[in-house]
Protein backbone atom coordinates (compact mmCIF):
# COMPACT_ATOMS: atom_id res chain seq x y z
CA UNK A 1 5.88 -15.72 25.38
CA UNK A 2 4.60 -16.79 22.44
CA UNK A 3 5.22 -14.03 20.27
CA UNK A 4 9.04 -13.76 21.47
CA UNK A 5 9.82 -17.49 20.65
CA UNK A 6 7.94 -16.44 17.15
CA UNK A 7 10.29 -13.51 16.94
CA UNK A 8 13.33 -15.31 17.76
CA UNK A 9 12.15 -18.14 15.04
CA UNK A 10 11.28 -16.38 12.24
CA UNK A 11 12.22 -13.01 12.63
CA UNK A 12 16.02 -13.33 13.69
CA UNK A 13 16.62 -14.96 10.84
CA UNK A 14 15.55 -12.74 8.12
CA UNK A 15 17.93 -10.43 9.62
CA UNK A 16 20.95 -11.89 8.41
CA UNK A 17 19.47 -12.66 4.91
CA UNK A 18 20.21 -9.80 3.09
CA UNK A 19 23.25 -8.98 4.61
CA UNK A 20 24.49 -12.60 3.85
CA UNK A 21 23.42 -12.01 0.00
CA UNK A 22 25.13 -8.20 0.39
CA UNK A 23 28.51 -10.36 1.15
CA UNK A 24 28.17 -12.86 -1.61
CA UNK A 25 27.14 -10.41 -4.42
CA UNK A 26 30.01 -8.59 -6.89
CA UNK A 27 30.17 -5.04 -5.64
CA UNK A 28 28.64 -2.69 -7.96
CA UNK A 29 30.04 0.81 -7.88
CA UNK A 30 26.99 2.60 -9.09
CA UNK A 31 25.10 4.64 -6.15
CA UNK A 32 21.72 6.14 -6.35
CA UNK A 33 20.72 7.78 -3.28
CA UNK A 34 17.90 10.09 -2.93
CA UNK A 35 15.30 11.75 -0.39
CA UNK A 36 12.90 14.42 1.06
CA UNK A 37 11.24 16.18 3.50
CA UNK A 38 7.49 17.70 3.64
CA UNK A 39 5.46 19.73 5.80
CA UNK A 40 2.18 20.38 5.30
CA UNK A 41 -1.02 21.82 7.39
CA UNK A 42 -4.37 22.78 6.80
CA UNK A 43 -8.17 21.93 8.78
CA UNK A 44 -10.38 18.89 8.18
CA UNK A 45 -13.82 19.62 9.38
CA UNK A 46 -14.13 16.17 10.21
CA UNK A 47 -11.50 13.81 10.35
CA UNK A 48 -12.85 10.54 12.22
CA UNK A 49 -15.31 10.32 9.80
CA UNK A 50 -17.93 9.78 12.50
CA UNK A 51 -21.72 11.40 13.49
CA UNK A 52 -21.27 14.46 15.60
CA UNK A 53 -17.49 14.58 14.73
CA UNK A 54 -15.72 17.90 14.92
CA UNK A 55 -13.38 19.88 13.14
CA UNK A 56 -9.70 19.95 13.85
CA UNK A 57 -6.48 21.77 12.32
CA UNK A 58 -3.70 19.47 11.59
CA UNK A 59 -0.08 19.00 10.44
CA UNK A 60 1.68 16.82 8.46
CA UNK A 61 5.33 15.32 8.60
CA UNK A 62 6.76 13.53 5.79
CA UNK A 63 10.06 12.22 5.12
CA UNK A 64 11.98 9.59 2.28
CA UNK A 65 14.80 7.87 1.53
CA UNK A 66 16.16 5.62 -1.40
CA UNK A 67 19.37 4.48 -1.21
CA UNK A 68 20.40 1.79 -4.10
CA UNK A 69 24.22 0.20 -4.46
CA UNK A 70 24.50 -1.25 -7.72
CA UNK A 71 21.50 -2.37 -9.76
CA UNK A 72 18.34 -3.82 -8.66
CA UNK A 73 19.17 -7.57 -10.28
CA UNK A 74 22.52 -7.31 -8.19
CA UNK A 75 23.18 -4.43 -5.62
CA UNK A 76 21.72 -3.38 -2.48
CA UNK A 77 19.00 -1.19 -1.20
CA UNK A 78 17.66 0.50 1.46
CA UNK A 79 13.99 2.54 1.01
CA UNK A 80 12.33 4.62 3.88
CA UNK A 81 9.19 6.35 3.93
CA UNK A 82 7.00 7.73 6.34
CA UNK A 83 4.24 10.43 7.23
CA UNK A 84 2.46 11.69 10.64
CA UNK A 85 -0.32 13.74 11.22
CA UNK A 86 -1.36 15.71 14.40
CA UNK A 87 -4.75 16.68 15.23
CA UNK A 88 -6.25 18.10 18.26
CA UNK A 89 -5.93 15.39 20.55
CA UNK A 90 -9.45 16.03 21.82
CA UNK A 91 -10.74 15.32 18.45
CA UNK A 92 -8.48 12.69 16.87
CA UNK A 93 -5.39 10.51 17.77
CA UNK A 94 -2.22 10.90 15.43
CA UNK A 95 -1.96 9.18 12.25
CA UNK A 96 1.12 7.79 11.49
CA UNK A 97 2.70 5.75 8.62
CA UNK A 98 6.13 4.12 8.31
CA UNK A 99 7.65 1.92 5.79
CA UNK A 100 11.51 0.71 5.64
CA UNK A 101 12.72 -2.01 3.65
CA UNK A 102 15.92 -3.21 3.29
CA UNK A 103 16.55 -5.36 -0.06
CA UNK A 104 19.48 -7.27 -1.68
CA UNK A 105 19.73 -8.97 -4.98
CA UNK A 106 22.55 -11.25 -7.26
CA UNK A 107 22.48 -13.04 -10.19
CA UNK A 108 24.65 -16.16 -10.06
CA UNK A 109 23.50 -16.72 -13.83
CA UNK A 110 23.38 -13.90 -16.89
CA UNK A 111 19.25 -14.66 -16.50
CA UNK A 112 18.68 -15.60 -13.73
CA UNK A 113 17.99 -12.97 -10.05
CA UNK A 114 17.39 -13.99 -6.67
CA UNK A 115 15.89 -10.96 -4.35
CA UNK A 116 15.41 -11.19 -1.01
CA UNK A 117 13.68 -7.74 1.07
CA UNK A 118 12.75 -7.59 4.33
CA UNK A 119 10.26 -4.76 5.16
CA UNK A 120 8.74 -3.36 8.39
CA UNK A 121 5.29 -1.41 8.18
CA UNK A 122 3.50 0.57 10.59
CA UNK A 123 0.00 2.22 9.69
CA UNK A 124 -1.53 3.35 12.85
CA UNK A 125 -4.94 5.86 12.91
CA UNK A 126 -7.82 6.81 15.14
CA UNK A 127 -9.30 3.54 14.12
CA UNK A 128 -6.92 1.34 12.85
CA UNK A 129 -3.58 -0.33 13.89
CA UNK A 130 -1.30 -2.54 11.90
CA UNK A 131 1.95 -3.26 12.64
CA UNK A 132 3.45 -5.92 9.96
CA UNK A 133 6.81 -7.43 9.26
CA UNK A 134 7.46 -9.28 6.22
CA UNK A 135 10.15 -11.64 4.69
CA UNK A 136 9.98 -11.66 0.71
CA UNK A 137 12.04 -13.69 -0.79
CA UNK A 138 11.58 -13.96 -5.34
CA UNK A 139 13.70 -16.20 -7.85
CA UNK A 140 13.20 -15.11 -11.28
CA UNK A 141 14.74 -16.41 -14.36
CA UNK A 142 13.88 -13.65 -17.59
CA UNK A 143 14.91 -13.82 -21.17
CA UNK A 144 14.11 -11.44 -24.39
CA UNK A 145 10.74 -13.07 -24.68
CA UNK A 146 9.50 -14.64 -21.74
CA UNK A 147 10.20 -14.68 -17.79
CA UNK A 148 9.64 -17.53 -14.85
CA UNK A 149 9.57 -16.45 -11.14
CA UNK A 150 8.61 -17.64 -8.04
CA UNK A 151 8.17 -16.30 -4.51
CA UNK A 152 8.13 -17.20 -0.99
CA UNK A 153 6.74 -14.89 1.32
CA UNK A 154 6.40 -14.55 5.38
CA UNK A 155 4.90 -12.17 7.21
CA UNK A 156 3.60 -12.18 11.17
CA UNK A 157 1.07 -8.96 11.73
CA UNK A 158 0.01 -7.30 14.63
CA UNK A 159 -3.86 -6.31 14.07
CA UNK A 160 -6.52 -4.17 16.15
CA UNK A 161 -9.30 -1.98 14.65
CA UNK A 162 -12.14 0.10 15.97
CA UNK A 163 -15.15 -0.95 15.44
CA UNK A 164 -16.90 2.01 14.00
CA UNK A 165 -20.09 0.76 13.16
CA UNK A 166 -21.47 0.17 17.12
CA UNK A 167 -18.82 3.28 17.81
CA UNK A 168 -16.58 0.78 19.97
CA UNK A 169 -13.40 1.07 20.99
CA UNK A 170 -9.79 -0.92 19.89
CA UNK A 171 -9.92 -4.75 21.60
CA UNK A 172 -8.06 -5.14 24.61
CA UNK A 173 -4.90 -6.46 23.07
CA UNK A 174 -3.85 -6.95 19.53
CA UNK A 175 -4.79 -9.99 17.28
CA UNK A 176 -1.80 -11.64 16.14
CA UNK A 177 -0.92 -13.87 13.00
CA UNK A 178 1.39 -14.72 10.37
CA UNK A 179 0.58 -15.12 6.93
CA UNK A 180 2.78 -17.55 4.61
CA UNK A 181 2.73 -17.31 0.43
CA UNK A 182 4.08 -19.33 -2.30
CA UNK A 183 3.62 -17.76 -5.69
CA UNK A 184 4.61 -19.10 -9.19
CA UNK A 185 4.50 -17.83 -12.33
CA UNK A 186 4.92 -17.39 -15.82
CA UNK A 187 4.98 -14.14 -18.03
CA UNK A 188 5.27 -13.93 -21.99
CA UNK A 189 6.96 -10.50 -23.39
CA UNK A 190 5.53 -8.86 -26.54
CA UNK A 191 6.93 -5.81 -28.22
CA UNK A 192 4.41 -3.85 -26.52
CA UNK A 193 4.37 -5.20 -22.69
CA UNK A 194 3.63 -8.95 -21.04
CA UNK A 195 0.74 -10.95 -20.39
CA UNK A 196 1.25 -13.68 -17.77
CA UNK A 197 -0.51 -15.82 -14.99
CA UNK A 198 0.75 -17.18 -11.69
CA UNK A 199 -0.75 -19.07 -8.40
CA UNK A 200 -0.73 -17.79 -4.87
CA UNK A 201 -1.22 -20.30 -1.85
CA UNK A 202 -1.11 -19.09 1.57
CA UNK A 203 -1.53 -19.86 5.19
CA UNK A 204 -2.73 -17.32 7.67
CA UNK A 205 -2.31 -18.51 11.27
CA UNK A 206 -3.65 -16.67 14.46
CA UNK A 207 -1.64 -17.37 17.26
CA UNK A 208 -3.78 -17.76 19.82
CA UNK A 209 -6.54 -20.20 19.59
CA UNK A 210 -9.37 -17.78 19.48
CA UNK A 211 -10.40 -14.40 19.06
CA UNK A 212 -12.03 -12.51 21.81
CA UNK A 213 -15.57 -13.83 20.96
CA UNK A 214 -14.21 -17.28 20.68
CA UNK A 215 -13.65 -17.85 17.24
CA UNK A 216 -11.03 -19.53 15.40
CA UNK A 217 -9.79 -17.27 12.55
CA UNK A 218 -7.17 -19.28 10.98
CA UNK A 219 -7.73 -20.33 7.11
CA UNK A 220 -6.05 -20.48 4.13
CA UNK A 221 -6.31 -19.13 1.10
CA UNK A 222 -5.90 -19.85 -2.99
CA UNK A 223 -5.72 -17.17 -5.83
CA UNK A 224 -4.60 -17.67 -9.19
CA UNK A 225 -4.37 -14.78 -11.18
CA UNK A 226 -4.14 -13.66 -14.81
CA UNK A 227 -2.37 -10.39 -15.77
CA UNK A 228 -0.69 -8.22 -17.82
CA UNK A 229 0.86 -5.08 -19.05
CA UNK A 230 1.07 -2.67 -22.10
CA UNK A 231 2.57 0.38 -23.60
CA UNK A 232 0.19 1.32 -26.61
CA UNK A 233 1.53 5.02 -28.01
CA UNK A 234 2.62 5.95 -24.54
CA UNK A 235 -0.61 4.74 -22.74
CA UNK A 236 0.50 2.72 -19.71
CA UNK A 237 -1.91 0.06 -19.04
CA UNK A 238 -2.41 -2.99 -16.40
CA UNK A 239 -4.45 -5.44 -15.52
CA UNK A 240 -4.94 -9.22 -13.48
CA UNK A 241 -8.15 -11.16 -12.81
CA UNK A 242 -8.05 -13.75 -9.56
CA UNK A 243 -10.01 -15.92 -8.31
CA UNK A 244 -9.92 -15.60 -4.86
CA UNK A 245 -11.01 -18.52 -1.97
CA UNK A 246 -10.42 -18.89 1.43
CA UNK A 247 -10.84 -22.13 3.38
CA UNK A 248 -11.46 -21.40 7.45
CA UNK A 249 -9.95 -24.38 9.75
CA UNK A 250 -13.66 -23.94 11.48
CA UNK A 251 -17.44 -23.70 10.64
CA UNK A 252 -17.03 -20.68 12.89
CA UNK A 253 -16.69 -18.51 9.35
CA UNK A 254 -18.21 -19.31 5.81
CA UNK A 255 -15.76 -20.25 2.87
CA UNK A 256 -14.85 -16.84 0.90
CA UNK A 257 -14.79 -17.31 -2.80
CA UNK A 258 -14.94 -13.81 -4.54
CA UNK A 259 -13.90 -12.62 -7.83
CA UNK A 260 -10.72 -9.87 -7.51
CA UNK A 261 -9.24 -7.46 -10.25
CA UNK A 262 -7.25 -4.72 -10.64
CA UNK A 263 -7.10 -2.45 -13.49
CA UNK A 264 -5.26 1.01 -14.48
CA UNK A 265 -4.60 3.27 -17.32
CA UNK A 266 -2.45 6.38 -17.40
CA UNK A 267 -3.33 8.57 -20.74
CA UNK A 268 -1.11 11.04 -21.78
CA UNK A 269 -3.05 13.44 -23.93
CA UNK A 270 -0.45 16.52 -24.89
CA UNK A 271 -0.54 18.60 -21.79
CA UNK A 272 -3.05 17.02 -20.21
CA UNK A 273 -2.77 13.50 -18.61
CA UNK A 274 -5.87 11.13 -17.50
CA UNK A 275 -5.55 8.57 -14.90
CA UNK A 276 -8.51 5.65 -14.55
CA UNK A 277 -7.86 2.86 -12.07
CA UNK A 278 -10.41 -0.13 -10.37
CA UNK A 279 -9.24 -2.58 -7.93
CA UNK A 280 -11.18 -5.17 -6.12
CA UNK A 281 -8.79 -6.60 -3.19
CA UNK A 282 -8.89 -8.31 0.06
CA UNK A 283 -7.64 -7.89 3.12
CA UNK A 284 -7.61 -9.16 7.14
CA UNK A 285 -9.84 -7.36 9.76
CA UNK A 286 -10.20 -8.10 13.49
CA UNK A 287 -14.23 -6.74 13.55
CA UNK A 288 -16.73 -9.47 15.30
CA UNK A 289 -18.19 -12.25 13.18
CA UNK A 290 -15.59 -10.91 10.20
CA UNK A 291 -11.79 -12.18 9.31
CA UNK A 292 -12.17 -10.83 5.68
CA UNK A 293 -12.98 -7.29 4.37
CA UNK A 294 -13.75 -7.06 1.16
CA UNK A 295 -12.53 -3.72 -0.73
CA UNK A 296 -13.89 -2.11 -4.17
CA UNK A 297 -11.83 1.32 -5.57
CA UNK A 298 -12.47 3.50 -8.45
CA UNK A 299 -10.73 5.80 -9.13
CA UNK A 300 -10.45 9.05 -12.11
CA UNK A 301 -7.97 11.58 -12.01
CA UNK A 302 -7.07 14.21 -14.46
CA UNK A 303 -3.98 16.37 -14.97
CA UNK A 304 -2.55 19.84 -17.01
CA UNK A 305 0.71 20.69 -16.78
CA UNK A 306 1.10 24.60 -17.40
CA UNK A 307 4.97 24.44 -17.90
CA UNK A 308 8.14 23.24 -16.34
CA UNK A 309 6.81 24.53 -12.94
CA UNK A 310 3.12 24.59 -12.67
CA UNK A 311 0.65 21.79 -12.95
CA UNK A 312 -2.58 20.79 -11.57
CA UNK A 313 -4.78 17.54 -10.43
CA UNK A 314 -8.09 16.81 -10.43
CA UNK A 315 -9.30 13.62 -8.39
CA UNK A 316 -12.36 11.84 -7.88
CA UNK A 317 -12.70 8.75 -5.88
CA UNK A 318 -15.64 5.84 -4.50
CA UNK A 319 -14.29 3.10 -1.97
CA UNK A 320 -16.78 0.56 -0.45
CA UNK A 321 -15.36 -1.94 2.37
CA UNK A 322 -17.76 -4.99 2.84
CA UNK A 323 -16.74 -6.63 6.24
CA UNK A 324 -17.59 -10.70 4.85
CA UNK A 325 -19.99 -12.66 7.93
CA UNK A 326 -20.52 -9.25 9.46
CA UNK A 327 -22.68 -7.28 6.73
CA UNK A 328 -21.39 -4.23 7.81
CA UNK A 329 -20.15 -1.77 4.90
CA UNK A 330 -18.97 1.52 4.37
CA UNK A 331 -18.31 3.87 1.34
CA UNK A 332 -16.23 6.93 0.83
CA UNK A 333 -16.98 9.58 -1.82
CA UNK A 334 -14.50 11.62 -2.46
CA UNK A 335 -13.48 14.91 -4.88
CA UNK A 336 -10.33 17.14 -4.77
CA UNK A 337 -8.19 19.46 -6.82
CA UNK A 338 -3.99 20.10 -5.95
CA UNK A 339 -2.12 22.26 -7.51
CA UNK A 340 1.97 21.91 -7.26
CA UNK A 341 4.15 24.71 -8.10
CA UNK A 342 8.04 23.73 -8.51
CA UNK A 343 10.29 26.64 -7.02
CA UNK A 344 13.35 25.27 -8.39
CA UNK A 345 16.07 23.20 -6.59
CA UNK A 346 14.31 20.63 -5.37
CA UNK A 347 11.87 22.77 -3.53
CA UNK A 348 7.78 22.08 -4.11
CA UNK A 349 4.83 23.50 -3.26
CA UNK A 350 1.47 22.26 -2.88
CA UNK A 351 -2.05 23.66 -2.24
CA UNK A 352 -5.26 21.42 -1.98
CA UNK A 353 -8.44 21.17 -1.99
CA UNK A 354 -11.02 18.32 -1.09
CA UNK A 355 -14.37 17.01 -0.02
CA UNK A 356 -16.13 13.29 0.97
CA UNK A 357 -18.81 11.72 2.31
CA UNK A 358 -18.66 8.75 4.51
CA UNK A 359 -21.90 5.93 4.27
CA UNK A 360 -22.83 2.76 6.41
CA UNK A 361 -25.87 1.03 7.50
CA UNK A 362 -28.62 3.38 8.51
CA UNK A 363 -26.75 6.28 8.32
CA UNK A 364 -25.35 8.93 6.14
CA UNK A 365 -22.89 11.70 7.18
CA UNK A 366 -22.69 14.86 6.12
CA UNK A 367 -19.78 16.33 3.40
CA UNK A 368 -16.54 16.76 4.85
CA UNK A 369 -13.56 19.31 3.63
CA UNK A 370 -10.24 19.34 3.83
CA UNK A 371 -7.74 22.18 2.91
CA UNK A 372 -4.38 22.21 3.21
CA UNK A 373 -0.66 23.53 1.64
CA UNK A 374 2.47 22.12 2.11
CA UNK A 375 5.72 22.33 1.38
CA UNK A 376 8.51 19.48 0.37
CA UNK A 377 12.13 19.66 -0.26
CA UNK A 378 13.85 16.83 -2.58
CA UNK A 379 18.04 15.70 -2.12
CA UNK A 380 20.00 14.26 -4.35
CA UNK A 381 22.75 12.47 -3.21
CA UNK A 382 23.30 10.71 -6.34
CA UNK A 383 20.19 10.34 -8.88
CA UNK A 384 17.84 12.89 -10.57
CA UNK A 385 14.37 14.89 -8.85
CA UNK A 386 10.70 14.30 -10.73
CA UNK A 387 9.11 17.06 -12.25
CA UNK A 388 6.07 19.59 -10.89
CA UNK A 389 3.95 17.51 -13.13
CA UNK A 390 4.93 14.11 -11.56
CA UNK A 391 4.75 15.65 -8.52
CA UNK A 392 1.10 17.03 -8.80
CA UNK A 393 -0.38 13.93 -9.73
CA UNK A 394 0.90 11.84 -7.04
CA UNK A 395 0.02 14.33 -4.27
CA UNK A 396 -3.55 13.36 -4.22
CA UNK A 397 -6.02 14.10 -1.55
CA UNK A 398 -5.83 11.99 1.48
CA UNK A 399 -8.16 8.86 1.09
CA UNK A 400 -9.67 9.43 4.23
């Protein structure tokens, strides 16, 4: 009951936002509209990650869609996305990933845009299930040399993991919250990119009182953050810094105060193109005695493009989740090479290549591989296709 009158409040609403700002905003005549298909299969000899795990063969499903009316200060769009993977179900349950959004945008001044997007996500695997909806809503206000935005966020999440490190199962029923954000900001423009800062505050609430060990999850949270962006000789680089504490409502969890980043680079070097990237970021987790889990990436990939058609990826990659109050970790090591051929017409192919290594407390398992090839067809219903090159760097191996 409580999560239909929580529906019906905050959910309903949203609804009618961007349709409402649809109405009110000048129709554009420009349409972009895009999409694709995939298929791909191949074997993971493991791919639960887990001691005594076996080997399964499994196929992949993807699809996309990008539909925009206008432009993004003053149009409307549409974006879908999604992948699923089937494995034998005596080894592993599907994995399945869907994201559609629905955004509209005006500006009722020459500077000034009001967005609002409202997106639906589902991420569900063999031991993890998130189901999140989320109401974004961003006034900005940009000029030649500087820009001032704010944003007001709400989302309500539907949460239940596996608890892998006592080889557990999912919780009887989901753990439910919803998360609200105000953001401002600032952002100073340079002939070569921005540098900027900005303030999150936000208020994650767990509907019911307590989890299922009796513990009261709810908390908020503060993160200012310092960023910025630059274009030095075609080098694309980014950056922020943030502070990040969390307050619980309880002693029943410490205070969080942790120090996130992010950081990227993408090199173009002739033919070749290198890719560095670091992030440091936070997110919710349902495991006992743990509300935060605390996640480090690095990241190094390296690309050639032969010609028009050929190119090829190399990717190596270290993750470590820390689950905060619970000491558990675990770390991912992983290594992989893809290589995407471009038959022409918005048809690509893809064949790769990977291995990684999965460590937690006490234990160590051994190297996993994962082959596959696929196949993926691009539309254009309006707007251009990306290159082989493009293509082969962003069809990594999975993360695992």
């Amino acid at each position: 009951m409580i999560r239909r009158k929580l529906f019906a409040v905050l959910v309903v609403p949203w609804l009618a936002t961007p349709a409402a700002l649809a109405q009110t905003a000048t129709p554009a005549p420009d349409t972009l509209a895009t999409g694709s298909i995939g298929l791909r299969g191949g074997f993971d000899s493991n791919p639960t990650d887990s001691e005594g795990g076996r080997g399964s063969a499994f196929e992949t499903q993807t699809f996309s869609f990008d539909y925009l009316r206008g432009a993004e200060q003053e149009g409307i769009g549409v974006k879908l996305a999604g992948s699923n993977t089937l494995y034998d179900p005596r080894v592993a349950a599907p994995s399945t990933s869907v994201v559609a959004a629905l955004t509209a945008a005006l500006r009722p001044a020459p500077n000034l845009t009001l967005r609002t997007s409202l997106t639906t996500t589902v991420d569900d695997s063999w031991s993890r299930r998130s189901q999140a909806e989320q109401w974004h809503n961003r006034i900005e206000y940009e000029t030649s040399q500087f820009r001032v935005f704010a944003n007001l966020d709400a989302t309500v999440t539907a949460l239940n993991e596996r608890n892998i490190f006592a080889n557990g199962g999912f919780l009887p029923s989901d753990e439910n919250f919803v998360t609200v954000t105000a953001l401002s900001g600032a952002a100073y423009k340079t002939g070569f990119g921005e540098f900027g800062a900005s303030v999150a505050a936000s208020r994650v609430d767990y509907l019911e009182d307590s989890d299922y060990l009796g513990l009261d999850r709810s908390h908020d949270t503060l993160q200012p953050n310092a960023f910025f962006s630059a274009n030095l000789r075609g080098a694309e680089l980014e950056g922020s810094v943030s502070p990040f504490a969390a307050n619980f409502d309880t002693s029943d969890f410490d205070p969080v105060r942790q120090l996130l980043y992010t950081a990227k680079a993408k090199i173009p070097l002739g033919a070749w193109t290198l890719g560095l990237g670091s992030t440091r970021t936070v997110q919710d987790t349902t495991l006992p005695f743990s509300a935060i889990d605390l996640t480090q990436a690095h990241e190094a990939s390296v690309s050639y493009k032969f010609d028009a058609h050929n190119a090829v990826n190399f990717t190596a990659r270290f993750k470590r989740d820390d689950y905060l109050g619970l000491g558990a970790w675990s770390t991912t090591l992983l290594g992989g090479v893809d290589f995407a051929h471009d038959f022409g017409g918005g048809l690509l192919g893809t064949a790769t290549a990977s291995v990684r290594q999965v460590k937690q407390p006490g234990e160590t398992l051994p190297w996993s591989l994962n082959l596959q090839i696929g196949l993926q067809k691009q539309f254009d219903f309006g707007g251009g296709q990306k290159a082989a090159a493009d293509n082969a760097a962003g069809a990594k191996p999975p993360a695992s």
